[in-house]
PDB file of N, CA and C in Angstrom:
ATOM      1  N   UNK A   1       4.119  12.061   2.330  1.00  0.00           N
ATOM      2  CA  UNK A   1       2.840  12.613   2.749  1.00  0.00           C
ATOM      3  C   UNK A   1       1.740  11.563   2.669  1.00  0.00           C
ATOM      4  N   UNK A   2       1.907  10.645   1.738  1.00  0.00           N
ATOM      5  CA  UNK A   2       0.708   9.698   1.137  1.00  0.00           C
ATOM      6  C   UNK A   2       0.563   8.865   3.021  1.00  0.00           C
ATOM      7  N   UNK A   3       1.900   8.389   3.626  1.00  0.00           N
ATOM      8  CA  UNK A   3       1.718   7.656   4.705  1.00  0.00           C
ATOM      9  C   UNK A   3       0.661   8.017   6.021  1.00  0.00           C
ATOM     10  N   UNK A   4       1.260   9.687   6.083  1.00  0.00           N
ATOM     11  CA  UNK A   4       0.168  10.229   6.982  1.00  0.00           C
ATOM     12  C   UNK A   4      -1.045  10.634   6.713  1.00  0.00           C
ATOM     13  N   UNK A   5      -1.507  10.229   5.573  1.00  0.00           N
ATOM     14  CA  UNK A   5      -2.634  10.964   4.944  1.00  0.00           C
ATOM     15  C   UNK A   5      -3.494   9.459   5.099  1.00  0.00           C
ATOM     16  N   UNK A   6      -2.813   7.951   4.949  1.00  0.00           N
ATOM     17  CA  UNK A   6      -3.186   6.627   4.896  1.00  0.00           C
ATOM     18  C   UNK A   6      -3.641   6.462   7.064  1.00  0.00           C
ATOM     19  N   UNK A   7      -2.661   7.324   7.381  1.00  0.00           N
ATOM     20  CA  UNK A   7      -2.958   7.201   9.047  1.00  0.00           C
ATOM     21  C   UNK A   7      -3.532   7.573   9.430  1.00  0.00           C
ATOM     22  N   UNK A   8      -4.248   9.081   9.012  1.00  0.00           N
ATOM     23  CA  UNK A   8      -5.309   9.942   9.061  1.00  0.00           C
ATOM     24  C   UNK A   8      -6.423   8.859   8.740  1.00  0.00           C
ATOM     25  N   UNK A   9      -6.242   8.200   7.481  1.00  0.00           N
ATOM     26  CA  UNK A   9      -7.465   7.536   6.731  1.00  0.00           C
ATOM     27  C   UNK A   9      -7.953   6.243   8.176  1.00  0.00           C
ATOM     28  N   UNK A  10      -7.219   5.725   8.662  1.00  0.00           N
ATOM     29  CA  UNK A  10      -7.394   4.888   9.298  1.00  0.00           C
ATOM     30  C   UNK A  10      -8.071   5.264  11.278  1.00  0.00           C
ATOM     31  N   UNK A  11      -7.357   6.427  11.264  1.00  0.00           N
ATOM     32  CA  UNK A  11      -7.774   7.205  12.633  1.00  0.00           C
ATOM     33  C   UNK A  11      -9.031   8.084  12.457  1.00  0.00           C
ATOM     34  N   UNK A  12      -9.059   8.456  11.742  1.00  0.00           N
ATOM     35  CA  UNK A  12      -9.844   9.868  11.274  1.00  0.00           C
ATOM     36  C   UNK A  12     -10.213   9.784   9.853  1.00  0.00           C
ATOM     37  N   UNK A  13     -11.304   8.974   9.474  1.00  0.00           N
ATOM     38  CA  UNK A  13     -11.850   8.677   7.574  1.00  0.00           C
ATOM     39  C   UNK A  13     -11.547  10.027   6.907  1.00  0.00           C
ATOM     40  N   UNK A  14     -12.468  10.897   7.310  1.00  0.00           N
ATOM     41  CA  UNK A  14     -12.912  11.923   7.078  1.00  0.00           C
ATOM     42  C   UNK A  14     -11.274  13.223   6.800  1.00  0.00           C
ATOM     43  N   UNK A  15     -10.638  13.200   7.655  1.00  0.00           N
ATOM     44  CA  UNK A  15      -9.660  13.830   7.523  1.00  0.00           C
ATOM     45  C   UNK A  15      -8.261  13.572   7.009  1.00  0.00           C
ATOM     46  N   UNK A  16      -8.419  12.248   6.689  1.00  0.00           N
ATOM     47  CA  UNK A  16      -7.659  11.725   5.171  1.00  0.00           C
ATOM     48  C   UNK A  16      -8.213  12.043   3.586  1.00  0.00           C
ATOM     49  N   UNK A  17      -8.978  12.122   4.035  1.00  0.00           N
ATOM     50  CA  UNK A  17      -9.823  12.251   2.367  1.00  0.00           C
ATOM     51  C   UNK A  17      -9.895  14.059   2.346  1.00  0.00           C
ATOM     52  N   UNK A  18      -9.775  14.808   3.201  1.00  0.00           N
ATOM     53  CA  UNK A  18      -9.769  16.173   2.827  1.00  0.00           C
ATOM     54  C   UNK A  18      -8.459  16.847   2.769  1.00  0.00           C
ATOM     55  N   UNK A  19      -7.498  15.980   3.639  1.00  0.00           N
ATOM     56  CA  UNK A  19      -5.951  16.611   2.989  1.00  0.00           C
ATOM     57  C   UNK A  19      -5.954  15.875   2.278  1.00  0.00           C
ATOM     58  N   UNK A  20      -6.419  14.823   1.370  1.00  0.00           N
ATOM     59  CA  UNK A  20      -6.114  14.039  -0.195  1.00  0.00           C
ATOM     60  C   UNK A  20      -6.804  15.305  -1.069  1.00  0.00           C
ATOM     61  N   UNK A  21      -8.449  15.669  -1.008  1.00  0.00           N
ATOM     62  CA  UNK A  21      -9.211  16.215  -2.168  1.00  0.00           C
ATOM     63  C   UNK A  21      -9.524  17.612  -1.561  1.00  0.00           C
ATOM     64  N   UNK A  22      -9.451  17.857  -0.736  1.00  0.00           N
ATOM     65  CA  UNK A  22     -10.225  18.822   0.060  1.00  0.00           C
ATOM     66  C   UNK A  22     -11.665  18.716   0.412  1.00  0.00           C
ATOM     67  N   UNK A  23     -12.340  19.945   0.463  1.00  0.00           N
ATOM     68  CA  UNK A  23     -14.077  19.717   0.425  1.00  0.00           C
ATOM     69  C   UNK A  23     -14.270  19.715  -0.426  1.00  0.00           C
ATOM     70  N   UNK A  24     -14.776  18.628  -0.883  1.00  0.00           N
ATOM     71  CA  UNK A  24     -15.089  18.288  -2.728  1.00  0.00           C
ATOM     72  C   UNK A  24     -16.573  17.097  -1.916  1.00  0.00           C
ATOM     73  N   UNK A  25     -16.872  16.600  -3.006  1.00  0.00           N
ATOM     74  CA  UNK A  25     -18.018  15.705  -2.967  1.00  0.00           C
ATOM     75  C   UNK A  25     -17.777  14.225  -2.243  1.00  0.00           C
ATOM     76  N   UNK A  26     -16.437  13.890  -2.221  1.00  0.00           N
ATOM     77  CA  UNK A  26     -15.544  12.492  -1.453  1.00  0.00           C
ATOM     78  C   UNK A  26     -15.608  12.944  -0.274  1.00  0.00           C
ATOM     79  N   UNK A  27     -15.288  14.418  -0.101  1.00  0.00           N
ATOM     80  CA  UNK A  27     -15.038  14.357   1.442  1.00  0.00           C
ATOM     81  C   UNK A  27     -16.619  14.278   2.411  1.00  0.00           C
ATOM     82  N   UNK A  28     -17.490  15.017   1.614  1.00  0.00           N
ATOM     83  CA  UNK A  28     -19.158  14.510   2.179  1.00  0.00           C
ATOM     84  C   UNK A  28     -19.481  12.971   1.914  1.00  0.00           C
ATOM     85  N   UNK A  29     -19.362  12.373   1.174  1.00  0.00           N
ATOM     86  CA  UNK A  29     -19.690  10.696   1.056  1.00  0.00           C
ATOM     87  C   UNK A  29     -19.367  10.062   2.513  1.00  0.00           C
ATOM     88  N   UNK A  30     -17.311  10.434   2.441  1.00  0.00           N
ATOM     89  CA  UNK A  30     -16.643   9.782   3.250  1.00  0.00           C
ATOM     90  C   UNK A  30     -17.403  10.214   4.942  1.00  0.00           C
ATOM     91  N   UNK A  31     -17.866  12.010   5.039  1.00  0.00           N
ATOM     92  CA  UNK A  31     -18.345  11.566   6.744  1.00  0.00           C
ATOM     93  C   UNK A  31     -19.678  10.480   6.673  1.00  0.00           C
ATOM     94  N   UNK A  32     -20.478  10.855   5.663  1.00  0.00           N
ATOM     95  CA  UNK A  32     -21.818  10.072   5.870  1.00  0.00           C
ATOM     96  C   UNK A  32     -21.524   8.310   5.330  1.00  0.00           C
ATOM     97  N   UNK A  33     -20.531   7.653   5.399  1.00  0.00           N
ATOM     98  CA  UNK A  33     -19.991   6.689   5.761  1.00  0.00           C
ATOM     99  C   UNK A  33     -19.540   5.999   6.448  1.00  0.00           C
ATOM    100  N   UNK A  34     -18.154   7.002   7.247  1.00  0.00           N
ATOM    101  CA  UNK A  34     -18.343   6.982   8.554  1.00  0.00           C
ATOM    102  C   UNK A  34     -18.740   6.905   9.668  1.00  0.00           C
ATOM    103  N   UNK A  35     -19.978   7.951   9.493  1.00  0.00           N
ATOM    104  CA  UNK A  35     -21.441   8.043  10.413  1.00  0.00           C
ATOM    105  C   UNK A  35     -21.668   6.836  10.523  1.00  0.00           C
ATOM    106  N   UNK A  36     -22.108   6.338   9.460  1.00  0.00           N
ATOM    107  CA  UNK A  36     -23.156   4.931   8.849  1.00  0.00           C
ATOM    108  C   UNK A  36     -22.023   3.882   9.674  1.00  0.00           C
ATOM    109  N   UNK A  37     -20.779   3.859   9.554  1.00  0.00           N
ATOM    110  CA  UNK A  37     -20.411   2.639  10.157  1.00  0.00           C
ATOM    111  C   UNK A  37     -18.927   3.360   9.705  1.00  0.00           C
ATOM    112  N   UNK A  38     -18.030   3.151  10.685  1.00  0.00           N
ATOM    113  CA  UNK A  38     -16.309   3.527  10.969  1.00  0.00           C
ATOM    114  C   UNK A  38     -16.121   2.444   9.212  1.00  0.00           C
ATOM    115  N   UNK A  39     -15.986   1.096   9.243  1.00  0.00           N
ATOM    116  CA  UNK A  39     -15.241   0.670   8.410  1.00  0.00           C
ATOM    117  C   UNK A  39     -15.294   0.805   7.251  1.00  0.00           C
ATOM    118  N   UNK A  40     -16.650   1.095   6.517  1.00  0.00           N
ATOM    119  CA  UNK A  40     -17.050   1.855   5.251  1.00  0.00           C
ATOM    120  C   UNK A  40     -16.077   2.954   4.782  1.00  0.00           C
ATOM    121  N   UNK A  41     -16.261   4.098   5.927  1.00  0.00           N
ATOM    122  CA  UNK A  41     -15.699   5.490   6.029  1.00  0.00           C
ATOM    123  C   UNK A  41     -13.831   5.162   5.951  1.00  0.00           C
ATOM    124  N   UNK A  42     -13.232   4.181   6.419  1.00  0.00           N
ATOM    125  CA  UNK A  42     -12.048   3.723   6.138  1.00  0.00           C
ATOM    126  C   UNK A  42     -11.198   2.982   4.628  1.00  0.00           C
ATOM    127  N   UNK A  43     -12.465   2.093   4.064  1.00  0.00           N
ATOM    128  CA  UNK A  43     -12.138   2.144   2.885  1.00  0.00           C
ATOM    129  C   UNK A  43     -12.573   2.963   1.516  1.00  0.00           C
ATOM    130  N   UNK A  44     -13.104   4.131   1.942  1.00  0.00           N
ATOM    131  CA  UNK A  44     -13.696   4.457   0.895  1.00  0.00           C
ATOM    132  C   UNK A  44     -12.521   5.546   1.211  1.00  0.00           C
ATOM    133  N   UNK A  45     -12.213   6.029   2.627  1.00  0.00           N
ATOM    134  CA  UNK A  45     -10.919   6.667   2.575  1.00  0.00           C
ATOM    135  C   UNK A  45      -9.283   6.450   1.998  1.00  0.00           C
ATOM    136  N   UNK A  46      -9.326   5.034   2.342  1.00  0.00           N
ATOM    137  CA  UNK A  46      -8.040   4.470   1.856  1.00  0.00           C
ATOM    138  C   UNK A  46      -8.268   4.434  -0.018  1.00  0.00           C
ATOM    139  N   UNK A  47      -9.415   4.133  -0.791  1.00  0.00           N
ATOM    140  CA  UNK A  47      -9.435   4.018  -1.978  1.00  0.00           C
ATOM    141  C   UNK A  47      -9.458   5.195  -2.254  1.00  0.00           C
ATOM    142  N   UNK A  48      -9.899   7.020  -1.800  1.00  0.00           N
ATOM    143  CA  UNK A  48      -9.601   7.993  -2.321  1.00  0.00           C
ATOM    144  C   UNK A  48      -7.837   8.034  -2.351  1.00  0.00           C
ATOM    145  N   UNK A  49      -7.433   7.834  -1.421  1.00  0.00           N
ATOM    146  CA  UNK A  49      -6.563   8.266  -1.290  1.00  0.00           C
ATOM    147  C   UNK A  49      -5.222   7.546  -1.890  1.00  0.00           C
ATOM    148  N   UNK A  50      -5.792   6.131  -2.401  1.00  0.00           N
ATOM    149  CA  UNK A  50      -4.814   5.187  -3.660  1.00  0.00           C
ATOM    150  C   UNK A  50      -5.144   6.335  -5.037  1.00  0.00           C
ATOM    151  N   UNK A  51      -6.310   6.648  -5.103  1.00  0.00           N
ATOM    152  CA  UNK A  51      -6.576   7.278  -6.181  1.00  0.00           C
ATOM    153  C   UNK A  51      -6.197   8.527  -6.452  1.00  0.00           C
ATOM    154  N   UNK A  52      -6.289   9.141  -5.763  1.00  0.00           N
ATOM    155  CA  UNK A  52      -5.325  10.477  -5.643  1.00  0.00           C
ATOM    156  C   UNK A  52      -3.387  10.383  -6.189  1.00  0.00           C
ATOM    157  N   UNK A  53      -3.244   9.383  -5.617  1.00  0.00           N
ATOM    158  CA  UNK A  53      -1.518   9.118  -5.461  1.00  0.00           C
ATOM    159  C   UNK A  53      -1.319   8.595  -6.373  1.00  0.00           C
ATOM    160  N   UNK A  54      -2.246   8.259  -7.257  1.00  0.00           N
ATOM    161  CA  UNK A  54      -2.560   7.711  -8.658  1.00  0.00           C
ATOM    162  C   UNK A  54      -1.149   6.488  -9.365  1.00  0.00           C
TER     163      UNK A  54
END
């Protein structure tokens, strides 16, 4: 699951980080990151989602 959730992170920031945490407070950071600029919104996705898989 971690792979498609890392492919999500990379296609779609936002919808990696909510099948990782759900709607929690990461998943609002991660759109208004996104917004702000795609590559932000990608690593802040990929680092929820190392962190999650712990």
């Amino acid at each position: 699951m971690s792979i498609l959730r890392l492919i999500f992170a990379i296609i779609l920031p936002p919808l990696g980080v909510f099948l990782a945490v759900g709607i929690r407070g990461a998943f609002w950071l991660n759109i208004l990151l996104t917004l702000l600029g795609y590559i932000p919104g990608i690593i802040h996705a990929v680092w929820i989602i190392a962190k999650e898989d712990g």
